[in-house]
N, C-alpha and C. Protein backbone atom coordinates (compact mmCIF):
# COMPACT_ATOMS: atom_id res chain seq x y z
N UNK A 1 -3.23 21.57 -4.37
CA UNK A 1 -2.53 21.04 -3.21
C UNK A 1 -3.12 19.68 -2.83
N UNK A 2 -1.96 18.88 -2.72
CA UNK A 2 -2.38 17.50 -2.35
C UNK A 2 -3.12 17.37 -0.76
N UNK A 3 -4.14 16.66 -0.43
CA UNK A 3 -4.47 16.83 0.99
C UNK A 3 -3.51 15.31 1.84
N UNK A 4 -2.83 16.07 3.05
CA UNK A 4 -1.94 15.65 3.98
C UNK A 4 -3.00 15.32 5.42
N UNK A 5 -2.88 13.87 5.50
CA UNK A 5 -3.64 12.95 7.14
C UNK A 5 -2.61 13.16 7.89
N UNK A 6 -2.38 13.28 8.58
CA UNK A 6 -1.25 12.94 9.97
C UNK A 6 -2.00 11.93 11.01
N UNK A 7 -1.52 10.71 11.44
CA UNK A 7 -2.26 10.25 12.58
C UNK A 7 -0.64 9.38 13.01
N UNK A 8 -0.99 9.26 14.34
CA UNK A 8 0.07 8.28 15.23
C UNK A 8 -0.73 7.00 15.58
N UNK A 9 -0.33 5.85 15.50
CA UNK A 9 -0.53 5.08 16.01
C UNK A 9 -0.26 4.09 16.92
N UNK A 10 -1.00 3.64 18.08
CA UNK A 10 -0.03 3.14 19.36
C UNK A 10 -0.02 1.76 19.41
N UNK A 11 -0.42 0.55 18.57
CA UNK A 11 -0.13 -0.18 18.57
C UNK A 11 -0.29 -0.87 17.00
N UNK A 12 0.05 -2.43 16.68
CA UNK A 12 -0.48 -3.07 14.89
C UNK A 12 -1.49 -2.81 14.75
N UNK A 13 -2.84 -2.84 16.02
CA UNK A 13 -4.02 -2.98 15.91
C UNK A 13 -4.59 -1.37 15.29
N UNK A 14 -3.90 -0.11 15.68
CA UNK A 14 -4.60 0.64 15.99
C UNK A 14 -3.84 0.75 13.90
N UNK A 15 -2.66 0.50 13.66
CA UNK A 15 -1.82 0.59 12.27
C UNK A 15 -2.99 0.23 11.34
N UNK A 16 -3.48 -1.26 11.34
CA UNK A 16 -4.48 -1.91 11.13
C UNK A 16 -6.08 -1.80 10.76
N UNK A 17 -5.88 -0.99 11.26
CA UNK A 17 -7.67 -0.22 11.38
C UNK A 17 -7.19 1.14 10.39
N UNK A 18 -6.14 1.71 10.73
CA UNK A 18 -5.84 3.38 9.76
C UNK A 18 -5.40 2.59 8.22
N UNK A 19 -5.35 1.46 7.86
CA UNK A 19 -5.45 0.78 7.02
C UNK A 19 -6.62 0.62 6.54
N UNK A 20 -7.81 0.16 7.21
CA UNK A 20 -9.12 -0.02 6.87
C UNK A 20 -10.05 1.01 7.03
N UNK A 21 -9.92 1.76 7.37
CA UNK A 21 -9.87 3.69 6.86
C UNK A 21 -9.52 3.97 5.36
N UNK A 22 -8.00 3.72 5.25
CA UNK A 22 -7.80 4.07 4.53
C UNK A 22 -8.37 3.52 2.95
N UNK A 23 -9.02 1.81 3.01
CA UNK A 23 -9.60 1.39 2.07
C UNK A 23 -10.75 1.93 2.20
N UNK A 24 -11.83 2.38 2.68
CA UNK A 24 -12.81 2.86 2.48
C UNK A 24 -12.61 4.32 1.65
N UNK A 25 -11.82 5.02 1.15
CA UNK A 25 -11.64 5.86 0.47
C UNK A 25 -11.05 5.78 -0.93
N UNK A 26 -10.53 4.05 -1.35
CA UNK A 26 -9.72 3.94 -2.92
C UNK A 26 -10.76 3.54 -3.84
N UNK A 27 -10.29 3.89 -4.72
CA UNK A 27 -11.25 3.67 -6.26
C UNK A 27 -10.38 2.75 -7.21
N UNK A 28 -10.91 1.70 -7.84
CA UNK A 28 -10.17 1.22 -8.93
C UNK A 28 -9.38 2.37 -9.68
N UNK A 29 -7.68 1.57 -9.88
CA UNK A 29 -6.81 2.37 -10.30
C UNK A 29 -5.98 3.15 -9.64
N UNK A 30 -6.33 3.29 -8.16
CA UNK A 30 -5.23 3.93 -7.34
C UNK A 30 -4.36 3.05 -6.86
N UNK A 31 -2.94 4.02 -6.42
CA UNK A 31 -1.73 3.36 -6.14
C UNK A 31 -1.47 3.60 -4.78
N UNK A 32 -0.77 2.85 -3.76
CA UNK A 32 -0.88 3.63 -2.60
C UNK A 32 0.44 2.86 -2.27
N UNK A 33 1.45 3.94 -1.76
CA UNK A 33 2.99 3.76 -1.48
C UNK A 33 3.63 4.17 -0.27
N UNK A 34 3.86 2.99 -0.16
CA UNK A 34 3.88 3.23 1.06
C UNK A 34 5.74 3.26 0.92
N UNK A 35 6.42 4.01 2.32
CA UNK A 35 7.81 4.18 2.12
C UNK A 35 7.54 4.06 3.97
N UNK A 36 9.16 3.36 4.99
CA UNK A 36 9.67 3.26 6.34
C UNK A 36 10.52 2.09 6.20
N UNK A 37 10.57 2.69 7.45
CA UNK A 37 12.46 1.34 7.74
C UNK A 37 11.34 0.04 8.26
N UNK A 38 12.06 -0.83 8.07
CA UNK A 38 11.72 -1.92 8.42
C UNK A 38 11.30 -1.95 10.20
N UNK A 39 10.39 -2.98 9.99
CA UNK A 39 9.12 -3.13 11.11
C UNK A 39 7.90 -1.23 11.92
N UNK A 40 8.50 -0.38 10.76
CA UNK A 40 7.77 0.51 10.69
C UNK A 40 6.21 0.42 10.72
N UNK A 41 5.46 -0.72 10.21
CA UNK A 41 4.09 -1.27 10.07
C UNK A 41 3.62 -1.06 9.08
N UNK A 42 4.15 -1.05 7.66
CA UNK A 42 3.74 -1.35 6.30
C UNK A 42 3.35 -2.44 6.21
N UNK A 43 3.82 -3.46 6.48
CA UNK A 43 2.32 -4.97 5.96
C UNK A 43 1.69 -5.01 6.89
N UNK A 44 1.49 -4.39 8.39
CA UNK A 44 0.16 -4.02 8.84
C UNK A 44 -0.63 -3.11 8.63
N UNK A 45 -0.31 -2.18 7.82
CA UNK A 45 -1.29 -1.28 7.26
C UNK A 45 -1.48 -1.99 5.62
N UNK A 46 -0.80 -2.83 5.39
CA UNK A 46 -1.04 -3.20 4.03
C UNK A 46 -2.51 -4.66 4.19
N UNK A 47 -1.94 -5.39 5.28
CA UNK A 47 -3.52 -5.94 5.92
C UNK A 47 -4.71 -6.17 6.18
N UNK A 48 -4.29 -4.33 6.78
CA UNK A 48 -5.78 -3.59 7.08
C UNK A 48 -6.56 -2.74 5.65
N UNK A 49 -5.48 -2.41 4.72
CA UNK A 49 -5.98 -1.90 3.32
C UNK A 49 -6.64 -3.37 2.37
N UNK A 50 -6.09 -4.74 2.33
CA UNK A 50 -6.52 -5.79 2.00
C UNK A 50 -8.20 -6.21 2.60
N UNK A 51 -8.15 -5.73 4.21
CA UNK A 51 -9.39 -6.27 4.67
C UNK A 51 -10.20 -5.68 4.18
N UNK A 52 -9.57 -4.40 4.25
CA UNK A 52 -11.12 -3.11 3.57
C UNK A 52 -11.74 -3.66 2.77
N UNK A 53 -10.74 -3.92 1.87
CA UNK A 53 -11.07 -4.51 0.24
C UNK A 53 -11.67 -5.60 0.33
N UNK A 54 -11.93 -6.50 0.75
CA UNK A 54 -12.61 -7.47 0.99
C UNK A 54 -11.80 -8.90 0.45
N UNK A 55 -10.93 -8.66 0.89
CA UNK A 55 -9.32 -9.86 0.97
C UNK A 55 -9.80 -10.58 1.47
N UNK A 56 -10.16 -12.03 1.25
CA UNK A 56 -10.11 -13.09 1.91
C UNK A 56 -8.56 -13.53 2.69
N UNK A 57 -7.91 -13.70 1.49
CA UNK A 57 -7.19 -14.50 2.00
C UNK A 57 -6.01 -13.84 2.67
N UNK A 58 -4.77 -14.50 3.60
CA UNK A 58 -4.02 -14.08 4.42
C UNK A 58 -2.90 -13.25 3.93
N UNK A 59 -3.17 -12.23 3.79
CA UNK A 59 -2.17 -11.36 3.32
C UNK A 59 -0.41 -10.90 3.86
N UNK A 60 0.51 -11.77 3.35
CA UNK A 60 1.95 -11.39 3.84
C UNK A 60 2.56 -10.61 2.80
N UNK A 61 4.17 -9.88 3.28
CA UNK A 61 4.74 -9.23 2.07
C UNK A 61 5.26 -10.34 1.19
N UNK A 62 5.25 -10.12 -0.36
CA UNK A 62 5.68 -10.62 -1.38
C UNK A 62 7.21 -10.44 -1.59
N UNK A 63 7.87 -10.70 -0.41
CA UNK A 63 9.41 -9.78 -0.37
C UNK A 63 10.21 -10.86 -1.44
N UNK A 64 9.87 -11.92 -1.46
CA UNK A 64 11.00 -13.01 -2.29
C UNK A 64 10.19 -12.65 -3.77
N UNK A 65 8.89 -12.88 -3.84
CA UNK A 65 8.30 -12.63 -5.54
C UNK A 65 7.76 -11.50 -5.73
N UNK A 66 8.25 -10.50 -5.37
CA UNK A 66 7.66 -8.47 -5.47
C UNK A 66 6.38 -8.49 -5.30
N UNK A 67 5.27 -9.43 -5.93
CA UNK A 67 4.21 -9.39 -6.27
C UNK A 67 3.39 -10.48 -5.85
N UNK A 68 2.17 -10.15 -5.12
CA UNK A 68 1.51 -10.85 -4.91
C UNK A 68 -0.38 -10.44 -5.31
N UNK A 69 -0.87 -10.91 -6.06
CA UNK A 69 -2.52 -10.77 -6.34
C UNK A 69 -3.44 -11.68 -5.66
N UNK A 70 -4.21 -10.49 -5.20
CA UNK A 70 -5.49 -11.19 -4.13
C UNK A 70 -6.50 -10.35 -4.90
N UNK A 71 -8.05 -11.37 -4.69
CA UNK A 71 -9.48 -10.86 -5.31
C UNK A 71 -9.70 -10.33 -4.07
N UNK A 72 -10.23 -8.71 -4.68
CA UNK A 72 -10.96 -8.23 -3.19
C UNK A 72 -12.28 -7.36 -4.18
N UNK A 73 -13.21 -7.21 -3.31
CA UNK A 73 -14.80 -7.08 -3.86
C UNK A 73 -14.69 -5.23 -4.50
N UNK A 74 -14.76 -5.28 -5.32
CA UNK A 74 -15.44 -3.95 -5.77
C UNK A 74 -16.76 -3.30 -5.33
N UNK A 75 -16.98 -1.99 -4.65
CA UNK A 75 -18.73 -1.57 -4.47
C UNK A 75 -19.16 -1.91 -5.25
N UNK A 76 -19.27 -2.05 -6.67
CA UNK A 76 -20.75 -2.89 -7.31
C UNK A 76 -20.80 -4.19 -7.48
N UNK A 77 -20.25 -4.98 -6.60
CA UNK A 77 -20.34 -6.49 -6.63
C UNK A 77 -18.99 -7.10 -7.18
N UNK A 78 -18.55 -6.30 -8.20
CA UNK A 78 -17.78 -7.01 -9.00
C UNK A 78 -16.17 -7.46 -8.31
N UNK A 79 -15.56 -8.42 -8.97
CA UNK A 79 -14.04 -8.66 -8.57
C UNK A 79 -13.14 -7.10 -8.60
N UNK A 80 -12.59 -6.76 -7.49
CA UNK A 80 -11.91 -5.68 -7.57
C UNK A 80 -9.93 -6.25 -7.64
N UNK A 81 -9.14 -6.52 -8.53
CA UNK A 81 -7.82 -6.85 -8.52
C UNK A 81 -7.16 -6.14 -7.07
N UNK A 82 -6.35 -6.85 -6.96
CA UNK A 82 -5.06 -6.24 -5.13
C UNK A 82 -3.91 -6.58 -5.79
N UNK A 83 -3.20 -5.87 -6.23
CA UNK A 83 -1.56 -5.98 -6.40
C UNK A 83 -0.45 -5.09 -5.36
N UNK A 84 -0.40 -6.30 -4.86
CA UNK A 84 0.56 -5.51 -3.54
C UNK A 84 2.12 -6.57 -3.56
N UNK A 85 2.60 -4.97 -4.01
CA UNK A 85 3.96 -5.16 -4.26
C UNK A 85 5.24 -5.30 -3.20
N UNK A 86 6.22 -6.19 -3.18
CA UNK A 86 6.98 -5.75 -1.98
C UNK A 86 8.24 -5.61 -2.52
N UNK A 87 9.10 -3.96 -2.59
CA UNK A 87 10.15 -3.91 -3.39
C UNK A 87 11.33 -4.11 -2.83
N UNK A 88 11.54 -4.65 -1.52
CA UNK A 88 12.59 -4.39 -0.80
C UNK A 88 13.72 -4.75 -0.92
N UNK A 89 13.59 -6.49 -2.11
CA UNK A 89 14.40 -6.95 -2.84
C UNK A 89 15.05 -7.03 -4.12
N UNK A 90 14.54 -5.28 -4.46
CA UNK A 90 14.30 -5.01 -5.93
C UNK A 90 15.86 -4.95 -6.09
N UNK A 91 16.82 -5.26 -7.50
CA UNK A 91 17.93 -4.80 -7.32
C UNK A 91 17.90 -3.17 -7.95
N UNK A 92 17.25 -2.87 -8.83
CA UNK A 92 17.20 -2.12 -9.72
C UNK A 92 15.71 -1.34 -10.14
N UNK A 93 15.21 -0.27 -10.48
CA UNK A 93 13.76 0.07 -10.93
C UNK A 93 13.22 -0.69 -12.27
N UNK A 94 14.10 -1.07 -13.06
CA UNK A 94 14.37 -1.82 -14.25
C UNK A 94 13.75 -3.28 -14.23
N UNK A 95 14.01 -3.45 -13.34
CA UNK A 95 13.39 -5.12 -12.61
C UNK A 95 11.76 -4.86 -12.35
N UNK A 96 11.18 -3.52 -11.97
CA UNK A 96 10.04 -3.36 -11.92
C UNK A 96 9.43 -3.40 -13.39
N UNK A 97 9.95 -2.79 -14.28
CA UNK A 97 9.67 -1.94 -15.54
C UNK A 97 9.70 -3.58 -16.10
N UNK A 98 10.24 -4.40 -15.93
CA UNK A 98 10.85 -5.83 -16.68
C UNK A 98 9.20 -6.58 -15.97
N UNK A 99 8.91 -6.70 -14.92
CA UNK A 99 7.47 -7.28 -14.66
C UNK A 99 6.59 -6.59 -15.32
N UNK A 100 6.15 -5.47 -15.66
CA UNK A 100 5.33 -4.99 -16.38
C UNK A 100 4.35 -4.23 -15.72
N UNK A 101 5.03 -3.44 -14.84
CA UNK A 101 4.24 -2.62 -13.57
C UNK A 101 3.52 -1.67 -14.37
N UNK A 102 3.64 -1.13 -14.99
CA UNK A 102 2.60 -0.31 -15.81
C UNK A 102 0.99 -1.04 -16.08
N UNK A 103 1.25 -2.05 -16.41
CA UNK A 103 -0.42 -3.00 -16.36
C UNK A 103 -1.33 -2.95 -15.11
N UNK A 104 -0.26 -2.92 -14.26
CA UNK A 104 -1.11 -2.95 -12.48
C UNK A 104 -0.83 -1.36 -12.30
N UNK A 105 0.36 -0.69 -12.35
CA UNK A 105 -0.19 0.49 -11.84
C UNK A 105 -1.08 1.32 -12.77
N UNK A 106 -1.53 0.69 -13.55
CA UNK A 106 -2.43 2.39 -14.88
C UNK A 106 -3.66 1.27 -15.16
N UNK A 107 -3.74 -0.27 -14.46
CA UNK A 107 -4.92 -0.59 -14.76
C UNK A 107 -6.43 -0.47 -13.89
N UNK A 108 -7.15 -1.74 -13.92
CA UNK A 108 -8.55 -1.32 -13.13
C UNK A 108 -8.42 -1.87 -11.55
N UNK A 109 -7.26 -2.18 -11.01
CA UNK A 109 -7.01 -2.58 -9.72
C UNK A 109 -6.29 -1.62 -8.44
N UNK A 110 -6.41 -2.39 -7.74
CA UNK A 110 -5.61 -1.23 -6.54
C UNK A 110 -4.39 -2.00 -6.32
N UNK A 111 -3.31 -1.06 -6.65
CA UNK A 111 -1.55 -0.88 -6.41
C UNK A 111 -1.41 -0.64 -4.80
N UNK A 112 -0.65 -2.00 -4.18
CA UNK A 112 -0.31 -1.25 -2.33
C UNK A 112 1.51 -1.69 -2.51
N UNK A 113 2.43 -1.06 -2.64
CA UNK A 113 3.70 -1.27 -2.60
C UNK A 113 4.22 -0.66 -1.77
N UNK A 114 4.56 -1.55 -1.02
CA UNK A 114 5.79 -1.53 0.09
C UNK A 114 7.09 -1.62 -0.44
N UNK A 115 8.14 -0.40 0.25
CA UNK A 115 9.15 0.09 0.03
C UNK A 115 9.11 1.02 -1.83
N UNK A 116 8.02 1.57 -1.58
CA UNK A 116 7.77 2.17 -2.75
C UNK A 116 9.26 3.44 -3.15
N UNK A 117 9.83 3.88 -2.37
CA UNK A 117 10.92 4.57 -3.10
C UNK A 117 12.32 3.67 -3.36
N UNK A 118 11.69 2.55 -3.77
CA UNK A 118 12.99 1.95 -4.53
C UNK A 118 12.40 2.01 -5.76
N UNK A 119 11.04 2.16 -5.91
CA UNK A 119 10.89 2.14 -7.14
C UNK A 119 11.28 3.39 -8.24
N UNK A 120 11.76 4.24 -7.58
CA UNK A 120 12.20 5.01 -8.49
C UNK A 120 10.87 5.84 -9.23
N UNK A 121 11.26 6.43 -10.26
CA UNK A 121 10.02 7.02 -10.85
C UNK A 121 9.23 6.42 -11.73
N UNK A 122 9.12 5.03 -11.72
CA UNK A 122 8.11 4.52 -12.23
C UNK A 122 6.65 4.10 -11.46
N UNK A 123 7.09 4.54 -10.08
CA UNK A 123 5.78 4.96 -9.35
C UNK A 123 4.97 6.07 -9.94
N UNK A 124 3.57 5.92 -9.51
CA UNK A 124 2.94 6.55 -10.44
C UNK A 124 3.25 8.16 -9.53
N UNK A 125 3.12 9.12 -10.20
CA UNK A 125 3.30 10.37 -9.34
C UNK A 125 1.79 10.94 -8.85
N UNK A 126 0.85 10.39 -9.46
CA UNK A 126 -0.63 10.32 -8.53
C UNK A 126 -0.79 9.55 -7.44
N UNK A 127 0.05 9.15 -7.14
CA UNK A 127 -0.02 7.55 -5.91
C UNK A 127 -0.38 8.52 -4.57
N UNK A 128 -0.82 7.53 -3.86
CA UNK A 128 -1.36 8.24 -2.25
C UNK A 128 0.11 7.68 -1.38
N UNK A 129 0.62 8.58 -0.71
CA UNK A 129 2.03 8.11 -0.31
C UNK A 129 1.69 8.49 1.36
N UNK A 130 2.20 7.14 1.51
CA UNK A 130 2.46 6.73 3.06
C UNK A 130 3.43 6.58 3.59
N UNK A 131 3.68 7.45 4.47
CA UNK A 131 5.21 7.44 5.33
C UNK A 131 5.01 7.12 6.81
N UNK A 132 5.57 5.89 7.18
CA UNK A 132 5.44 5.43 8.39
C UNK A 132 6.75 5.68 9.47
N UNK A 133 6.49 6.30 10.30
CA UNK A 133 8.16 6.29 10.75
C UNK A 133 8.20 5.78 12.62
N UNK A 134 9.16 4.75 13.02
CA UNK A 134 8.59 5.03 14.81
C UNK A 134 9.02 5.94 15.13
N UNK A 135 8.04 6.14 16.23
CA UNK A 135 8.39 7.28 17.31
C UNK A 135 8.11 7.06 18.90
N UNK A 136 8.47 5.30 18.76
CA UNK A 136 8.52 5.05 20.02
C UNK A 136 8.70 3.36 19.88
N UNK A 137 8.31 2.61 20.78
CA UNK A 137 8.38 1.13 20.52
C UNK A 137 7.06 0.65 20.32
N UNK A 138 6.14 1.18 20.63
CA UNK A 138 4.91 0.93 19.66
C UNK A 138 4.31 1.91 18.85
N UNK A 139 4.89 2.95 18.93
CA UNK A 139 3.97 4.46 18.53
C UNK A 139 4.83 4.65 16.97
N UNK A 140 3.42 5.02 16.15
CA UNK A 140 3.89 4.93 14.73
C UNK A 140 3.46 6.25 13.86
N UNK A 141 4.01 7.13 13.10
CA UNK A 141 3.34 8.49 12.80
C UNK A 141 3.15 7.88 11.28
N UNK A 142 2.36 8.23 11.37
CA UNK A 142 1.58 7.67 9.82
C UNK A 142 1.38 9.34 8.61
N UNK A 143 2.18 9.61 7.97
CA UNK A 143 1.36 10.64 7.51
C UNK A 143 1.12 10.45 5.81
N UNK A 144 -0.12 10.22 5.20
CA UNK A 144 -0.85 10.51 3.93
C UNK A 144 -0.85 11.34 3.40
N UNK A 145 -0.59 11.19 2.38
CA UNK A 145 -0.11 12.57 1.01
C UNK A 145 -1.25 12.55 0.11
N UNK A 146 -2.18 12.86 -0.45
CA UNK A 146 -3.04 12.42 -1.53
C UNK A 146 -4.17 12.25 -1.29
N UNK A 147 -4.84 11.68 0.36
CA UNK A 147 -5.92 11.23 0.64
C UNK A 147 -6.13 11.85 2.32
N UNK A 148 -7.74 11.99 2.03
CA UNK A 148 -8.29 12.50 3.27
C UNK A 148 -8.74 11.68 3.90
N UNK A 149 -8.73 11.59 5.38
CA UNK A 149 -9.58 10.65 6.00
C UNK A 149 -10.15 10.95 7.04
């Protein structure tokens, strides 16, 4: 049985931080998929998973080029890869399979894709899946499939 987080969150800030939670728990090679309707707080939890990682730089969604790569630090010093995907403009899963998502999702980096069920089943089926949904005008139910926190 996969282990299930439930948390709500009441504002970006608090989205933000259950983001940087949530990086203190990935290992090179995990995928983390996130799925909600728009302004749900996927690139603020995608942010706060970048900061964990030790993202310098300013992290937005890749909605016009799917893909965007940032260096973030690995625990033993080393360069840890960030491929954070944004599928929202995908036409097709085919268009994923045509970039060559298999290299980033099955390699030594961490996978964060937003609007991950367009991708169809070329998401990895080990992925840590994030479902963001509102449940208010700032209040956000966050619940994790895969990972404990």
């Amino acid at each position: 049985m996969r282990e299930i987080t439930k948390r709500l969150t009441r504002s970006p800030e608090e989205t933000h931080q259950l983001g940087l939670t949530l990086a203190r728990t990935l290992n090179r090679g995990d995928c983390v998929a996130l799925r909600g309707d728009l302004g749900s707080g996927k690139t603020c939890l995608t942010q706060g998973l970048c900061e964990g990682l030790s993202v310098k730089e300013y992290v937005t969604s890749p909605t016009f080029v799917l893909i965007n790569e940032y260096a973030g630090a690995a625990p033993d010093g080393g360069v840890l890869p960030v491929y954070h995907f944004d599928l929202y403009r995908l036409g097709d899963p085919d268009e994923l399979y045509e970039l060559g998502c298999d290299d980033f999702f099955y390699g030594k980096g961490i996978c964060i894709v937003e609007w991950a069920n367009l991708g169809g089943d070329l998401i990895p089926k080990e992925a840590i899946e994030v479902d963001l949904t509102h449940e208010g005008d700032r209040l956000r139910q966050v619940i994790i499939t895969g990972r404990a926190l």
